[in-house]
N, C-alpha and C. Protein backbone atom coordinates (compact mmCIF):
# COMPACT_ATOMS: atom_id res chain seq x y z
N UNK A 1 148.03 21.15 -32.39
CA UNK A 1 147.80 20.44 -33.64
C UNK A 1 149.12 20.06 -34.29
N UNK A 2 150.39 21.37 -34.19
CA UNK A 2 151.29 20.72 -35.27
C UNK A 2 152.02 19.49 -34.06
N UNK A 3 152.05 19.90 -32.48
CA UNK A 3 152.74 18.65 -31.82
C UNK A 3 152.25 17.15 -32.37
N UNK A 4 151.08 17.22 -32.36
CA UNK A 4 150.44 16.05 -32.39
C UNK A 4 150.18 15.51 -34.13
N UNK A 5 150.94 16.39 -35.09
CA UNK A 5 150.98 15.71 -36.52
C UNK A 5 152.57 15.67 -36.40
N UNK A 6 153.53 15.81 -35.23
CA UNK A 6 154.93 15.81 -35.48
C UNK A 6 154.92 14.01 -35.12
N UNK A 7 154.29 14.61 -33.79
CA UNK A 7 154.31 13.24 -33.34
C UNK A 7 153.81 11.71 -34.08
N UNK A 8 153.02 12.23 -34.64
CA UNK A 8 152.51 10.94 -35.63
C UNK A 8 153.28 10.74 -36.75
N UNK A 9 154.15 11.30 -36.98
CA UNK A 9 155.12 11.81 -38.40
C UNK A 9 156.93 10.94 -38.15
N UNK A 10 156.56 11.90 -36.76
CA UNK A 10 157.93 10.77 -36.05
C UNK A 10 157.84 9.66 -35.35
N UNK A 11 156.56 9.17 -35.05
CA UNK A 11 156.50 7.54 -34.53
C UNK A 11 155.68 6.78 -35.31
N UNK A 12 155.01 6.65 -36.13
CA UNK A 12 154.08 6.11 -36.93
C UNK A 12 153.97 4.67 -36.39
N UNK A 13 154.58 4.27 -36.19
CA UNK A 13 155.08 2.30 -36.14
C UNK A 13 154.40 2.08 -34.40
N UNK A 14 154.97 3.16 -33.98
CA UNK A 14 154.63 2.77 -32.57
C UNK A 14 152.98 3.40 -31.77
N UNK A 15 152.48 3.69 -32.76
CA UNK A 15 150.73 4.51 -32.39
C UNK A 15 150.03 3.31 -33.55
N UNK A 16 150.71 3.37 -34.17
CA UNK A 16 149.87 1.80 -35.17
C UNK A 16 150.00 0.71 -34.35
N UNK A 17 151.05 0.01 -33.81
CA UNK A 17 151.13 -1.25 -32.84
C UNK A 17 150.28 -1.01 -31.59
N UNK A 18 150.19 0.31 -31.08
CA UNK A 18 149.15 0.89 -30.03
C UNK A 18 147.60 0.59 -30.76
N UNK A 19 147.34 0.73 -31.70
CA UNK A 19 146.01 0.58 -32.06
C UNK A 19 145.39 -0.61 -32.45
N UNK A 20 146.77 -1.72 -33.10
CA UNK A 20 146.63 -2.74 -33.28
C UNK A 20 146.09 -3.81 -32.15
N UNK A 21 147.24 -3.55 -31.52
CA UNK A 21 147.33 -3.96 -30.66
C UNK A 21 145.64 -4.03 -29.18
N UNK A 22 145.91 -3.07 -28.78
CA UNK A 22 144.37 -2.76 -27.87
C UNK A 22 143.05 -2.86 -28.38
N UNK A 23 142.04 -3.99 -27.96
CA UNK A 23 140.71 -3.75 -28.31
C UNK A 23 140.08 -2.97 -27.20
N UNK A 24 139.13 -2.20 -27.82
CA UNK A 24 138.10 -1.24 -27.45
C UNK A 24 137.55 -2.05 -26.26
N UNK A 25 136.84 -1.59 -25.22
CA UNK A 25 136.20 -2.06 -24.55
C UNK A 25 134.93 -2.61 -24.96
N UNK A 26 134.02 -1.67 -25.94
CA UNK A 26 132.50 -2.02 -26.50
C UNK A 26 132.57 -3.26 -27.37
N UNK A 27 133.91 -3.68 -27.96
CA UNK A 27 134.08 -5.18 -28.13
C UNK A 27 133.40 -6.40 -27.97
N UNK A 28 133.51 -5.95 -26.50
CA UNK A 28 133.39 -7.17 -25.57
C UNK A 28 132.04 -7.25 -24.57
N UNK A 29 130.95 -6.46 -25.35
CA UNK A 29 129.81 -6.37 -24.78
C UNK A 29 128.86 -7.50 -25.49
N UNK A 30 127.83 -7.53 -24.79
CA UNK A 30 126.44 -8.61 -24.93
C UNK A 30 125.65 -7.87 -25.28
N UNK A 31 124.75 -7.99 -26.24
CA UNK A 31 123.41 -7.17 -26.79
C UNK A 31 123.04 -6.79 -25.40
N UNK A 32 122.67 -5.66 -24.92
CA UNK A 32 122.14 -5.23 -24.00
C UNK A 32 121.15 -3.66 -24.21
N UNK A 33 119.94 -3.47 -23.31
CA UNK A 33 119.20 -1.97 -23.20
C UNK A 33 119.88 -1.19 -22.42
N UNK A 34 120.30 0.03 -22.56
CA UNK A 34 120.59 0.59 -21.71
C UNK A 34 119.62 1.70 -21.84
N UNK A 35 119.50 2.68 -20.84
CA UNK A 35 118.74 4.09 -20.47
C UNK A 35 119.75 5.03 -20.84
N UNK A 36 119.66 6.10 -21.50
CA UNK A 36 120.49 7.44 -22.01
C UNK A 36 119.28 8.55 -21.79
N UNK A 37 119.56 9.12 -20.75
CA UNK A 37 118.55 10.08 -20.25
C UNK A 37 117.22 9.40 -20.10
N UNK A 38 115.86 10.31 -21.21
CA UNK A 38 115.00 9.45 -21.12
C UNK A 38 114.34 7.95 -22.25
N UNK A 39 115.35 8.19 -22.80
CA UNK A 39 115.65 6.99 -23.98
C UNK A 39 115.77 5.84 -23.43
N UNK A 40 115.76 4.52 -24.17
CA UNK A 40 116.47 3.44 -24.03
C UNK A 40 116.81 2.71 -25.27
N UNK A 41 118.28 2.92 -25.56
CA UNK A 41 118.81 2.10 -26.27
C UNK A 41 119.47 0.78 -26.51
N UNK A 42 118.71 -0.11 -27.25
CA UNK A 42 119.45 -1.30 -27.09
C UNK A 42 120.75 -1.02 -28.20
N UNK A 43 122.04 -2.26 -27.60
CA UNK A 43 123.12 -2.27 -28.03
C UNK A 43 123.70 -3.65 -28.38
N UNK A 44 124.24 -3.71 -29.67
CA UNK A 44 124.61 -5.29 -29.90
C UNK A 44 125.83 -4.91 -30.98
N UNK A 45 126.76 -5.76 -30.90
CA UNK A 45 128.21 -6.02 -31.36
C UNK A 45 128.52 -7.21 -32.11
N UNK A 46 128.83 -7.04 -33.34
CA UNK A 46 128.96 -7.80 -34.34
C UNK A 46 130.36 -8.21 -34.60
N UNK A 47 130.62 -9.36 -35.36
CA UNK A 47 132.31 -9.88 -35.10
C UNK A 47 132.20 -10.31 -36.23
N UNK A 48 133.52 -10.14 -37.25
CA UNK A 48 133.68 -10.99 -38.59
C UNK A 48 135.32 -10.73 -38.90
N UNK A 49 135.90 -12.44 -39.68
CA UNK A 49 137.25 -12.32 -40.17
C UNK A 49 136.87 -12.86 -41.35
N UNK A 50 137.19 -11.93 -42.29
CA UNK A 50 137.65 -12.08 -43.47
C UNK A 50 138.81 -11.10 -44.20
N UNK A 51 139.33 -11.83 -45.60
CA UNK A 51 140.62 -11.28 -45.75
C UNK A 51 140.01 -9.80 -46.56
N UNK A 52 138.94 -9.82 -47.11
CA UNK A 52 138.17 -8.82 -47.97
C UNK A 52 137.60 -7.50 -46.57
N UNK A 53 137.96 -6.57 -46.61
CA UNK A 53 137.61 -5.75 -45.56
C UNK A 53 136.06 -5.01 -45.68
N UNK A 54 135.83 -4.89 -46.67
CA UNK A 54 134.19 -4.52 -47.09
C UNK A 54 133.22 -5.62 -47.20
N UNK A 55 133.82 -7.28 -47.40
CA UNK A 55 132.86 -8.47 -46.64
C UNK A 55 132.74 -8.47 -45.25
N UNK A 56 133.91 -8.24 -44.18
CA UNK A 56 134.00 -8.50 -43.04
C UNK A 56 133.38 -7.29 -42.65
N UNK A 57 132.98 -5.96 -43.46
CA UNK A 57 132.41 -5.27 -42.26
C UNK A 57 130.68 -5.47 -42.84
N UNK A 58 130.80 -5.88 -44.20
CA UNK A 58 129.08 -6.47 -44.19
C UNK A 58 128.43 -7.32 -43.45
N UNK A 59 129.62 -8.36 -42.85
CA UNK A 59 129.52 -9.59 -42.43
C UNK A 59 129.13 -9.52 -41.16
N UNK A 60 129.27 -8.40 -40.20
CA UNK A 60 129.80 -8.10 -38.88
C UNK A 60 128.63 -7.00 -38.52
N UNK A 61 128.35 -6.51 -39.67
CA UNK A 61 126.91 -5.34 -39.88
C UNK A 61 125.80 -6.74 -39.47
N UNK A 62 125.90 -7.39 -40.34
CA UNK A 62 124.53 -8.41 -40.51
C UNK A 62 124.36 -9.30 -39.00
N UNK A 63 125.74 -9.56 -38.71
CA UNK A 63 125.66 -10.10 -37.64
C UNK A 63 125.62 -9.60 -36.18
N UNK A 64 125.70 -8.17 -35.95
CA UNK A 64 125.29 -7.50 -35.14
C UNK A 64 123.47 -7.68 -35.05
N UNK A 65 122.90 -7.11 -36.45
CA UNK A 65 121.49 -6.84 -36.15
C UNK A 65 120.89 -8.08 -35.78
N UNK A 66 121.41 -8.97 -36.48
CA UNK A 66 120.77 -10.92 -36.20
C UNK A 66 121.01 -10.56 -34.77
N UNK A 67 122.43 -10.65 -33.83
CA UNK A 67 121.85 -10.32 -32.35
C UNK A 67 121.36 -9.59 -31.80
N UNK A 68 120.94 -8.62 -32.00
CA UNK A 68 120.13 -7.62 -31.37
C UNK A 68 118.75 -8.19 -31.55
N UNK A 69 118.08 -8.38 -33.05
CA UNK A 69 117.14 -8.92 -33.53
C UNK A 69 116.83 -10.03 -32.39
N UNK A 70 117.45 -10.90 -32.55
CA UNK A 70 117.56 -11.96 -30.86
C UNK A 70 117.26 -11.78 -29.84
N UNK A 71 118.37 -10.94 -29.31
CA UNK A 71 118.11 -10.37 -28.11
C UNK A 71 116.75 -9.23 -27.66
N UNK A 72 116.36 -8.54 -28.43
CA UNK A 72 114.94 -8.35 -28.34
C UNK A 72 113.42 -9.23 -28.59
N UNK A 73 114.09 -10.04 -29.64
CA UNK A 73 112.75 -11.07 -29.13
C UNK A 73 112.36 -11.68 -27.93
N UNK A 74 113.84 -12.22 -27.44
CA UNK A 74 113.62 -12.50 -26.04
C UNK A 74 113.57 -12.45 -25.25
N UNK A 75 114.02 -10.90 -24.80
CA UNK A 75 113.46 -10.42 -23.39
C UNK A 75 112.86 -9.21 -23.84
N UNK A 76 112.05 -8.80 -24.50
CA UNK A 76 111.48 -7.78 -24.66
C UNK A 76 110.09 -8.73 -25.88
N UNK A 77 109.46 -9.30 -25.29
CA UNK A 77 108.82 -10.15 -26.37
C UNK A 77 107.29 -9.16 -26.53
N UNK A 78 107.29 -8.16 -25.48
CA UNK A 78 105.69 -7.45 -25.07
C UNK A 78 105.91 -6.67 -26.25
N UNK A 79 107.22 -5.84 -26.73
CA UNK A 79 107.20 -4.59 -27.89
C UNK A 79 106.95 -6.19 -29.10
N UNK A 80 106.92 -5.37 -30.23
CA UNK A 80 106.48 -6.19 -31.78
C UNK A 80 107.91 -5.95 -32.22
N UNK A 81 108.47 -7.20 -32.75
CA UNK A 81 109.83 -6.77 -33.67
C UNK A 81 109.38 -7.68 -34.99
N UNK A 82 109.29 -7.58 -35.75
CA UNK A 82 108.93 -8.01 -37.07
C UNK A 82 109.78 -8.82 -37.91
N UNK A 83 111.13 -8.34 -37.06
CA UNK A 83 112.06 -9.67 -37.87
C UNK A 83 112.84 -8.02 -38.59
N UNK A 84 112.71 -6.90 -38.82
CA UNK A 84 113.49 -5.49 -39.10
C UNK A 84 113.42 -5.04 -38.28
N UNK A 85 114.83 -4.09 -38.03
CA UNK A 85 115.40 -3.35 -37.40
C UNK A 85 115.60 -1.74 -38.13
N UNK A 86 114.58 -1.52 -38.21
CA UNK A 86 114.39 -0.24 -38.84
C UNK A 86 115.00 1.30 -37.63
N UNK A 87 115.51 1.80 -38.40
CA UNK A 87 115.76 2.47 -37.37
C UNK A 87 117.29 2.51 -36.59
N UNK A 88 117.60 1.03 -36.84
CA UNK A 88 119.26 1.14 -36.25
C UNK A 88 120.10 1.39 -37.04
N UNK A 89 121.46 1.70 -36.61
CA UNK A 89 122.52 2.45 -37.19
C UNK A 89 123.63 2.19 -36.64
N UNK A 90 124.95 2.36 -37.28
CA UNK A 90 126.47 1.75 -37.09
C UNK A 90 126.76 2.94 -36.06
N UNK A 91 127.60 2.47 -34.77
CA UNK A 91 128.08 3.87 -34.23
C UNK A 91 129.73 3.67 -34.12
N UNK A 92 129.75 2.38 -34.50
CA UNK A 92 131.35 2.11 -34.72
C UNK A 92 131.81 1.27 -35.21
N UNK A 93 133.41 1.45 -35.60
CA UNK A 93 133.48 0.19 -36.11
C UNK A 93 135.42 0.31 -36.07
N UNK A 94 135.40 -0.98 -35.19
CA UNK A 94 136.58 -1.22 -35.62
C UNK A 94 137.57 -2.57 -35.55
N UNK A 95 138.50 -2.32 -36.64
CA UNK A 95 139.04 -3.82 -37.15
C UNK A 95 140.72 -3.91 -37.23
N UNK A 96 141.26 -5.31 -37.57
CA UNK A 96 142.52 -5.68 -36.94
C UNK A 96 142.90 -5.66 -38.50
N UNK A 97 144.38 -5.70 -38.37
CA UNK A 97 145.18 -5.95 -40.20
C UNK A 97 144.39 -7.10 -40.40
N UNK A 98 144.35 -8.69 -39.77
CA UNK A 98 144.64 -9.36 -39.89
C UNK A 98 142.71 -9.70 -40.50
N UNK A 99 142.10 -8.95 -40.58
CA UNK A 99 140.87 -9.32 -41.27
C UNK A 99 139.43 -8.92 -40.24
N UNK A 100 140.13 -8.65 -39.14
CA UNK A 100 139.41 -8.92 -37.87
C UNK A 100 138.00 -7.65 -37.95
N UNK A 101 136.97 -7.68 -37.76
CA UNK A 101 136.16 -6.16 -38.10
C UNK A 101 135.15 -6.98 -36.72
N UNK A 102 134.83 -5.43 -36.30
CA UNK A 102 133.87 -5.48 -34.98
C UNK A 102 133.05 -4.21 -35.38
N UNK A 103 131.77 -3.94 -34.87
CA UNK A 103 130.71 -3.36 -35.49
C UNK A 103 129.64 -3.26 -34.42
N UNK A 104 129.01 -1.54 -33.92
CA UNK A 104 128.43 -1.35 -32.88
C UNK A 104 127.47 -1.08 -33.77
N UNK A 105 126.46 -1.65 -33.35
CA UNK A 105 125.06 -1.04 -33.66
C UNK A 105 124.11 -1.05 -32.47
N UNK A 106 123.23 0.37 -32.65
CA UNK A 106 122.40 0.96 -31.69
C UNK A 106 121.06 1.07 -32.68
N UNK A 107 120.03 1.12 -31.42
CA UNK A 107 118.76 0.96 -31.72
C UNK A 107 117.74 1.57 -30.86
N UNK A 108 117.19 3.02 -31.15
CA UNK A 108 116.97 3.40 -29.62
C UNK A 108 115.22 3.08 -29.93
N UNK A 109 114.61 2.53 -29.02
CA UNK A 109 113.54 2.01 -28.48
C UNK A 109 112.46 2.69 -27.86
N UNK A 110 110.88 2.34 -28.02
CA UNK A 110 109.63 3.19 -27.88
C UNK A 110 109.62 3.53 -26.44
């Protein structure tokens, strides 16, 4: 613990440009179902730039569920989706200085 608060103490600049810098892999995903044991959760990723950081992650919230919302109407048209997503929830979230916010939302399914 104390290596790893020295270390952040004595490089700060260079673990921030590391974080800046690299996007996440879950980024760069497509609303998709996946299976988690005997579950199946669908998954959809939301994108927003704005200079306000609590618009861009509302912005990026809303626009995640609109695709998921999507993406279950249309290939899953046999379950009922009502137009709510009751039930889903943020499992991540992350964003650039520059305004940039990305936003995982999960939805696990009957």
């Amino acid at each position: 613990m104390r290596l790893l608060l020295a270390a952040l103490l004595l490089a700060p600049a260079a673990v921030e440009a590391q974080f800046v810098s690299q996007r996440p892999a879950w980024t760069r995903r497509k609303p998709m179902v996946v299976k988690r044991g005997r579950e199946r959760v669908a998954i959809a990723v939301g994108y927003a730039k704005f200079d306000n950081p609590a618009l861009a992650r509302a912005a990026a919230e809303g626009r995640a569920r609109a695709e998921l919302l999507r993406y279950l109407q249309k290939k899953h048209a046999k379950e009922s989706f009502d137009g709510e997503l009751s039930g889903a929830f943020i499992v991540d979230v992350w964003g650039r200085r520059d305004g940039s916010t990305y936003v995982r939302l999960e939805l696990k399914l009957p």
